[in-house]
N, C-alpha and C. Protein backbone atom coordinates (compact mmCIF):
# COMPACT_ATOMS: atom_id res chain seq x y z
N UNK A 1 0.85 -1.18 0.00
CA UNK A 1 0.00 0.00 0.00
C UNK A 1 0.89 1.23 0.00
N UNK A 2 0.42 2.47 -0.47
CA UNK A 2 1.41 3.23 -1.36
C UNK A 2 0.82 4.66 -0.26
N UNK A 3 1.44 5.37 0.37
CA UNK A 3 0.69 6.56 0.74
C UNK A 3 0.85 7.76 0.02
N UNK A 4 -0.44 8.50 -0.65
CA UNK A 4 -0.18 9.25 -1.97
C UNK A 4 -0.02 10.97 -0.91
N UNK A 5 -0.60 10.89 -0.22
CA UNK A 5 -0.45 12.61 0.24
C UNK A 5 -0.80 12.45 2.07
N UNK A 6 -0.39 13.38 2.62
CA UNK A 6 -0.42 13.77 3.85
C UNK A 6 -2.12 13.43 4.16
N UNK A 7 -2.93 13.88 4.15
CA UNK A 7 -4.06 13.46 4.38
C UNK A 7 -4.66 12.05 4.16
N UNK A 8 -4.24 11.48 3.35
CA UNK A 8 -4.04 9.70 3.31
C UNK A 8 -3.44 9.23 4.61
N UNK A 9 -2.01 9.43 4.61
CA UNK A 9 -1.58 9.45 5.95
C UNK A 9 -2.03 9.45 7.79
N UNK A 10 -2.41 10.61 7.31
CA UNK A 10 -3.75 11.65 8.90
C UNK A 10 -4.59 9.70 8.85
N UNK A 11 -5.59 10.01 8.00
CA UNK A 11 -6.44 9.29 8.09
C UNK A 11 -6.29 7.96 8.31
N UNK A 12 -5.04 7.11 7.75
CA UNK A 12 -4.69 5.65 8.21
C UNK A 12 -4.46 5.99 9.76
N UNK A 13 -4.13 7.63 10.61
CA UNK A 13 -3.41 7.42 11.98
C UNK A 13 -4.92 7.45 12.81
N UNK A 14 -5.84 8.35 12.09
CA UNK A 14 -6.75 8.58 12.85
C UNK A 14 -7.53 6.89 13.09
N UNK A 15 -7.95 6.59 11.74
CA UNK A 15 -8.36 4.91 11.64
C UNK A 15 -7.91 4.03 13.23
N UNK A 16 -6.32 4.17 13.01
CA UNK A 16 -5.34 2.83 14.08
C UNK A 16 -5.59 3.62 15.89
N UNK A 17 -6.11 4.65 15.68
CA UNK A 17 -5.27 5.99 17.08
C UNK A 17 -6.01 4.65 18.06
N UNK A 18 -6.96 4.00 17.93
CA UNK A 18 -7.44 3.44 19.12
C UNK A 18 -6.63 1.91 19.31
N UNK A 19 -6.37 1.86 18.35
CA UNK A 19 -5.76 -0.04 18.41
C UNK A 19 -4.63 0.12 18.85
N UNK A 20 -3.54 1.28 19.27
CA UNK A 20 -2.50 1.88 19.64
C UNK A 20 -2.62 2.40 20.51
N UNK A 21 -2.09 2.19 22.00
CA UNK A 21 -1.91 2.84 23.18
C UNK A 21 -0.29 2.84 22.80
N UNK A 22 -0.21 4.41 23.13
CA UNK A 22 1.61 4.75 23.15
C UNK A 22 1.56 5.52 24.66
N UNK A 23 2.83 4.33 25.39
CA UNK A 23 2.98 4.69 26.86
C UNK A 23 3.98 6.04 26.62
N UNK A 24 3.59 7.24 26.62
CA UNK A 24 3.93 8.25 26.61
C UNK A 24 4.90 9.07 27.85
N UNK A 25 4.02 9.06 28.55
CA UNK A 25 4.13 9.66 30.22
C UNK A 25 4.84 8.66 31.54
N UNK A 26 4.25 7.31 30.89
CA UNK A 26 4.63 6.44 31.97
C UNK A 26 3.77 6.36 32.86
N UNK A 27 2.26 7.17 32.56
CA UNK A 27 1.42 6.81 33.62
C UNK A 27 0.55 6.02 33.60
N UNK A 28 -0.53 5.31 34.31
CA UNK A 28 -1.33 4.14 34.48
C UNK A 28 -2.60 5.09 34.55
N UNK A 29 -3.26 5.67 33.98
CA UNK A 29 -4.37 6.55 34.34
C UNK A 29 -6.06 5.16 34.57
N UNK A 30 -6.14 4.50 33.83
CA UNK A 30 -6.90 3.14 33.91
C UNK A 30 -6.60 2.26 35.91
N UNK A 31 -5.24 2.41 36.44
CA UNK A 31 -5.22 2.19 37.21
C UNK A 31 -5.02 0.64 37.43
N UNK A 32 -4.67 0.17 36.26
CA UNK A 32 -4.62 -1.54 35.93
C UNK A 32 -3.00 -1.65 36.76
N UNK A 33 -3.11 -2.92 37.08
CA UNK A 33 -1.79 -3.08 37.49
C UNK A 33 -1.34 -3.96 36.06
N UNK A 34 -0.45 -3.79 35.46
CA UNK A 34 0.75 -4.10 34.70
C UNK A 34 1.67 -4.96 34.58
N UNK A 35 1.68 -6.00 33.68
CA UNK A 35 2.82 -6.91 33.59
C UNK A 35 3.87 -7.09 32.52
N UNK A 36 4.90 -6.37 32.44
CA UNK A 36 6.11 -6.02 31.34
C UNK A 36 6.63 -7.70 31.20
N UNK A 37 6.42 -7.67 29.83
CA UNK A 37 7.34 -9.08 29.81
C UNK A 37 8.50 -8.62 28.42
N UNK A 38 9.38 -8.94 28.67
CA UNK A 38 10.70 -8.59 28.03
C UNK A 38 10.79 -9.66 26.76
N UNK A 39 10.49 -9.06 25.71
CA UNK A 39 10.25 -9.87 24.17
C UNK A 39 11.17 -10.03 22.93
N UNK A 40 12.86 -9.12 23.87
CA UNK A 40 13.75 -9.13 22.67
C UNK A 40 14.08 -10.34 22.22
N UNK A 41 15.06 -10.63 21.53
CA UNK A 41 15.60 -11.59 20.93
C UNK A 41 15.89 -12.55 22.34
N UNK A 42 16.83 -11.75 23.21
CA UNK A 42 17.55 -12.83 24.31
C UNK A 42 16.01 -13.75 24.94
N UNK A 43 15.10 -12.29 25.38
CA UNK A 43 13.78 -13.25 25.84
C UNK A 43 13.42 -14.68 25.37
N UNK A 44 12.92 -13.87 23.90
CA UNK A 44 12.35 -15.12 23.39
C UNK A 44 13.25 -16.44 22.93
N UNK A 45 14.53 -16.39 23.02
CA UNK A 45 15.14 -17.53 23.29
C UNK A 45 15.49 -18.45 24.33
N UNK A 46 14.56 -17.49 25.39
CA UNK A 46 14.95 -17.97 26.91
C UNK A 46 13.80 -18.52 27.16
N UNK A 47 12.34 -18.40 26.49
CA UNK A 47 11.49 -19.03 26.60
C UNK A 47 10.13 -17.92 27.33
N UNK A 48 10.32 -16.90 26.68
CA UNK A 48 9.61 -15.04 27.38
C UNK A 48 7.81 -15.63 26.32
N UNK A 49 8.11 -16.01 25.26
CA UNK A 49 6.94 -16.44 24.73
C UNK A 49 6.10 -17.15 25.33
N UNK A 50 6.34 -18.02 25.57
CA UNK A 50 5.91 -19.28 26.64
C UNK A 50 5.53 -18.85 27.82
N UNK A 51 6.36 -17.97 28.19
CA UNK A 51 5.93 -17.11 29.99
C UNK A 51 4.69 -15.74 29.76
N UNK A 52 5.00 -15.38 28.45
CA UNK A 52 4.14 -14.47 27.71
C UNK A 52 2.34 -15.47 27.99
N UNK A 53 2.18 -16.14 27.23
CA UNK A 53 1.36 -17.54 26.70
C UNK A 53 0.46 -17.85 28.22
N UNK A 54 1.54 -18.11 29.23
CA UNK A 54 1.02 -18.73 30.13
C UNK A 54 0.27 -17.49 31.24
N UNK A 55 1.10 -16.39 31.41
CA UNK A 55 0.64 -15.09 31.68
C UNK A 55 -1.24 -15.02 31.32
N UNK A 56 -1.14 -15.11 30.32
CA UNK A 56 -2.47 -14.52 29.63
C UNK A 56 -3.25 -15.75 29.88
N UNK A 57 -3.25 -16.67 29.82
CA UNK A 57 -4.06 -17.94 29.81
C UNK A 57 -4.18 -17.56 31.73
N UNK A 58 -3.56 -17.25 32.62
CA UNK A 58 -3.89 -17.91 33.93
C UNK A 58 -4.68 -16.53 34.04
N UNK A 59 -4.66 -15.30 33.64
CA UNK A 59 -5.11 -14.67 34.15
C UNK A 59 -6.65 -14.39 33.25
N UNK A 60 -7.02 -15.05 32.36
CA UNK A 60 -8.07 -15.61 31.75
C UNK A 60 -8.86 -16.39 32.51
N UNK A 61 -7.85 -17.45 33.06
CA UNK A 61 -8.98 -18.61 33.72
C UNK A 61 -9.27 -18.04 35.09
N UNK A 62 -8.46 -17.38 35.42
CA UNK A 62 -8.70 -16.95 36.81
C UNK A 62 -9.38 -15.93 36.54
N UNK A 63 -10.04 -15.08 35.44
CA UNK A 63 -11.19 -14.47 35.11
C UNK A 63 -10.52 -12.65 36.13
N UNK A 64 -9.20 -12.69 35.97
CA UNK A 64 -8.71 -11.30 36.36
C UNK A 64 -8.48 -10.03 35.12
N UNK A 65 -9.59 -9.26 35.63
CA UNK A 65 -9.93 -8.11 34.41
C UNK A 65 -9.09 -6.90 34.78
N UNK A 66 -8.57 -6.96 36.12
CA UNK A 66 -7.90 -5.57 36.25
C UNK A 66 -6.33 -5.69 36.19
N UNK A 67 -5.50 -6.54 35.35
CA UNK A 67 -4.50 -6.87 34.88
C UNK A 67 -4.27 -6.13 33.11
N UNK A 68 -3.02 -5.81 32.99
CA UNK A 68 -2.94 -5.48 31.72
C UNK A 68 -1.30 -5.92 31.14
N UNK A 69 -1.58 -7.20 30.26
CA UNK A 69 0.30 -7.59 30.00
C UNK A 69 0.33 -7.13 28.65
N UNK A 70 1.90 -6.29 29.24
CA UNK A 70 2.30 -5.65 27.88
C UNK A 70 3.59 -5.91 27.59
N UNK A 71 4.00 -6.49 26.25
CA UNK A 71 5.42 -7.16 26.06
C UNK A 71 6.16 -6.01 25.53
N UNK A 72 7.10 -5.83 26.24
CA UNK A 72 8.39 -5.13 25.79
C UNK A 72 9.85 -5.55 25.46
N UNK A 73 10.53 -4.74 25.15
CA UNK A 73 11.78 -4.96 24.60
C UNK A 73 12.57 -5.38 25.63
N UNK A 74 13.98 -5.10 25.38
CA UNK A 74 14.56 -5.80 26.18
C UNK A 74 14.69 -4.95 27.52
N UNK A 75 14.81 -5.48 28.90
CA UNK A 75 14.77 -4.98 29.99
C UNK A 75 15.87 -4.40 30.60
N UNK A 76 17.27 -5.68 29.68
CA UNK A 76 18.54 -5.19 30.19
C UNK A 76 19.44 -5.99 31.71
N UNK A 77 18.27 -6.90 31.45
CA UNK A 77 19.07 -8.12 31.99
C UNK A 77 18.77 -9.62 31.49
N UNK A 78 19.57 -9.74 30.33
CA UNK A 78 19.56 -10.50 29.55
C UNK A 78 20.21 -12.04 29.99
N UNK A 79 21.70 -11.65 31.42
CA UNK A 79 21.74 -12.87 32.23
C UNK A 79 20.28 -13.74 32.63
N UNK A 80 19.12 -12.93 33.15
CA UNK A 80 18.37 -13.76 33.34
C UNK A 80 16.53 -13.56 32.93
N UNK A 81 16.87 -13.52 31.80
CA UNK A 81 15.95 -14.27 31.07
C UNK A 81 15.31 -14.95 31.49
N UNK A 82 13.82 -15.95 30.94
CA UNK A 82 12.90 -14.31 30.89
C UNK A 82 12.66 -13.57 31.64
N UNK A 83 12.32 -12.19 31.64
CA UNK A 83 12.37 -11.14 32.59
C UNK A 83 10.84 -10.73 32.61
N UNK A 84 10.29 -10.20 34.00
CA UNK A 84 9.06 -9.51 34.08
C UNK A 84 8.81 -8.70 34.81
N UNK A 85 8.20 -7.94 34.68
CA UNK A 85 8.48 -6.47 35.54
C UNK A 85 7.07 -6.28 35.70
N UNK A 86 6.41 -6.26 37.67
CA UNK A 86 5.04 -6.28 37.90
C UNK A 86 4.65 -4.85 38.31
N UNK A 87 4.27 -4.33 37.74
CA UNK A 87 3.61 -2.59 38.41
C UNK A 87 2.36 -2.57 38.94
N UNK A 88 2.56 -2.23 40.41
CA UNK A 88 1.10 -2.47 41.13
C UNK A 88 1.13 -0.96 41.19
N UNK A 89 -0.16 -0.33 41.21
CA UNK A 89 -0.17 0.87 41.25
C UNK A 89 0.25 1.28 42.51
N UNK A 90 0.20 2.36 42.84
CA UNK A 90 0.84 2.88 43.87
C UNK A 90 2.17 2.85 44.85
N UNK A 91 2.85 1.46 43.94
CA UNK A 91 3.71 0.56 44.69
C UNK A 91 5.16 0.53 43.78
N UNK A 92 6.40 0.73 44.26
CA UNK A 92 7.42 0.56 43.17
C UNK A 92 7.36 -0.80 42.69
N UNK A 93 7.89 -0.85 41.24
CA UNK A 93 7.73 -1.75 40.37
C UNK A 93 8.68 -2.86 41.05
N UNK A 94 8.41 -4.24 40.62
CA UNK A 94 9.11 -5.45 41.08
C UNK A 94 9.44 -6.22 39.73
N UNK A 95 10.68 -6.69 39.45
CA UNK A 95 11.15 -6.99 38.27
C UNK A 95 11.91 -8.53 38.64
N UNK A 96 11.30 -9.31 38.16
CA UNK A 96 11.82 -10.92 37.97
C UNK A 96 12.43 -11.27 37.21
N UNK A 97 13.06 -12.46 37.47
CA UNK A 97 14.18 -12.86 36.56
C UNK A 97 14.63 -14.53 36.46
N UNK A 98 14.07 -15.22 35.31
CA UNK A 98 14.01 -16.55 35.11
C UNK A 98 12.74 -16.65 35.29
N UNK A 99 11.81 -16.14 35.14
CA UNK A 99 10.31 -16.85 34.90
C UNK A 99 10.38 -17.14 33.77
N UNK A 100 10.18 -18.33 34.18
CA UNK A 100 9.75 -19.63 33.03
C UNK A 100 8.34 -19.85 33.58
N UNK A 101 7.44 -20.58 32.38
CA UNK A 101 5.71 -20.50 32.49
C UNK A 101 5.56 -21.43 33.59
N UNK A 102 6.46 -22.28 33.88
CA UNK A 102 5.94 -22.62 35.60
C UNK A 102 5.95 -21.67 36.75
N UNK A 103 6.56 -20.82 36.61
CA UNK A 103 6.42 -19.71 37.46
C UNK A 103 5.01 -18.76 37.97
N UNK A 104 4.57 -18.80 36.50
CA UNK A 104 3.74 -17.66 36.28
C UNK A 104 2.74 -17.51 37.36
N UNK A 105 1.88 -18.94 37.81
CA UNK A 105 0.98 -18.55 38.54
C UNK A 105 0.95 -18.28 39.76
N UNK A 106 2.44 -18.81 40.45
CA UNK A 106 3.28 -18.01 41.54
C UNK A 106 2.99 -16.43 42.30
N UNK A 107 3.60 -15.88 40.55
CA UNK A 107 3.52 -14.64 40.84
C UNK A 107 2.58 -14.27 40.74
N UNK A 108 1.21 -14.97 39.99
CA UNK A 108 -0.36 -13.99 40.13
C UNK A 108 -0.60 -14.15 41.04
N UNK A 109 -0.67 -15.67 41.91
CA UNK A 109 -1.09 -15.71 43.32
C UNK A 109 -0.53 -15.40 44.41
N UNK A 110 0.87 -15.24 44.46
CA UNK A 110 1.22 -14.83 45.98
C UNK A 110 1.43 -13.40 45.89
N UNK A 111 1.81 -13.17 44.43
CA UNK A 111 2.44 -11.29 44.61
C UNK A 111 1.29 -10.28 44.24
N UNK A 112 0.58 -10.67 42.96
CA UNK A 112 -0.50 -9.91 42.46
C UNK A 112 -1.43 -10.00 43.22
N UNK A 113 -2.25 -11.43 43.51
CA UNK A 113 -3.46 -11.16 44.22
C UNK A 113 -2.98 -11.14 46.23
N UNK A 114 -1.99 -12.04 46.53
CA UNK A 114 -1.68 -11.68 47.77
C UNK A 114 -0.87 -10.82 48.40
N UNK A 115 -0.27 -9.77 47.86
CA UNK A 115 0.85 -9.24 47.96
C UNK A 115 2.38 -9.34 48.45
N UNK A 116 2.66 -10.86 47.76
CA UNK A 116 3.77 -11.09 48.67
C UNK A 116 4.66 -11.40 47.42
N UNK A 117 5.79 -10.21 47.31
CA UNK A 117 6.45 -10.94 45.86
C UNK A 117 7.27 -12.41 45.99
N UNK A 118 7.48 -12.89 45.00
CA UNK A 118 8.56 -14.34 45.06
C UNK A 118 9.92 -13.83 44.80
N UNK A 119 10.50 -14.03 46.30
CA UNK A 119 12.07 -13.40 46.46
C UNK A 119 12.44 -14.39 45.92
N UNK A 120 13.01 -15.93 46.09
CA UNK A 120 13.81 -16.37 45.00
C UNK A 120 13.57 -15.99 43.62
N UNK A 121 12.93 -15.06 42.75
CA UNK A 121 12.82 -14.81 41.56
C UNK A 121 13.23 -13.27 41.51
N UNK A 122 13.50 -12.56 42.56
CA UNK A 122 13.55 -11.09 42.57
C UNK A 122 14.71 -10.61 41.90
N UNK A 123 14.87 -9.80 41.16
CA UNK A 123 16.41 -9.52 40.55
C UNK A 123 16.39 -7.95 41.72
N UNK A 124 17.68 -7.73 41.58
CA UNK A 124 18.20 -6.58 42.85
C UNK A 124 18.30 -5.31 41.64
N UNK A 125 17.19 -4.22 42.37
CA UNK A 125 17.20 -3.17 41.02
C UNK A 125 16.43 -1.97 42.00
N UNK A 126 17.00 -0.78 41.55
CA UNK A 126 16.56 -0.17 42.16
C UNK A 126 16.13 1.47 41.46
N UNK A 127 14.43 1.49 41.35
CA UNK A 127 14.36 2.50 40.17
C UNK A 127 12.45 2.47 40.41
N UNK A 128 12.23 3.89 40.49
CA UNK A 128 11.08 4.37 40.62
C UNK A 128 10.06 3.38 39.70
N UNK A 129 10.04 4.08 38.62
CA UNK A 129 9.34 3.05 37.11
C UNK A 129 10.23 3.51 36.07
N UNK A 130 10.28 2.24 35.38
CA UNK A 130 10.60 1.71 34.42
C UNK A 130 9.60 2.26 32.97
């Protein structure tokens, strides 16, 4: 598809503006708590798809609507793969390291819905949001 003039353009952005959330600000205005899963190359060779996969399926069956997983690039700790980074609102972010899809429901149940993160999975980081 060929874009002939600026107003062709406008109009394919106006069309997509909703199928596109661009995290701009860094803020959560919805108030969802957030699950970053790290989708570069190193991820998805570490098995971030699969942890991606299983993410969305548990929090399906467990019928949790105020969750929102969003895959990102790389996190920048590529030693440990796959990486996930949980943003509870109000709360500094918590960033894991080696979740593999046996993990996953770990962290929905003891950290997301009970608030207790899984320290053997915790990577040592220290940073407002991400």
């Amino acid at each position: 598809m060929s874009i002939k003039s600026m107003e062709e353009l406008r109009k394919i952005r106006e069309e997509h503006q909703n199928k596109v959330k661009l995290r701009q600000s860094g803020d959560n205005p919805d108030g969802k708590i957030e699950i970053l899963i790290g989708m570069a190359t190193c991820g998805i060779s570490s098995g971030a798809r699969e942890t991606l996969n299983a993410f969305v399926e548990e929090i399906n069956n467990q019928g949790l609507n105020n969750i929102k997983v969003i895959t990102v690039g790389c996190i920048g700790y590529c030693h440990s793969e796959p990486t996930v980074q949980v943003n509870m609102p109000g709360q500094k972010p918590v960033l894991y390291g080696n979740v593999k899809k046996d993990k996953v429901s770990g962290i929905i149940n003891s950290h997301i819905k009970g608030g207790q993160p899984l320290n053997d999975l915790l990577l040592k980081v220290d940073f407002e949001r991400a």
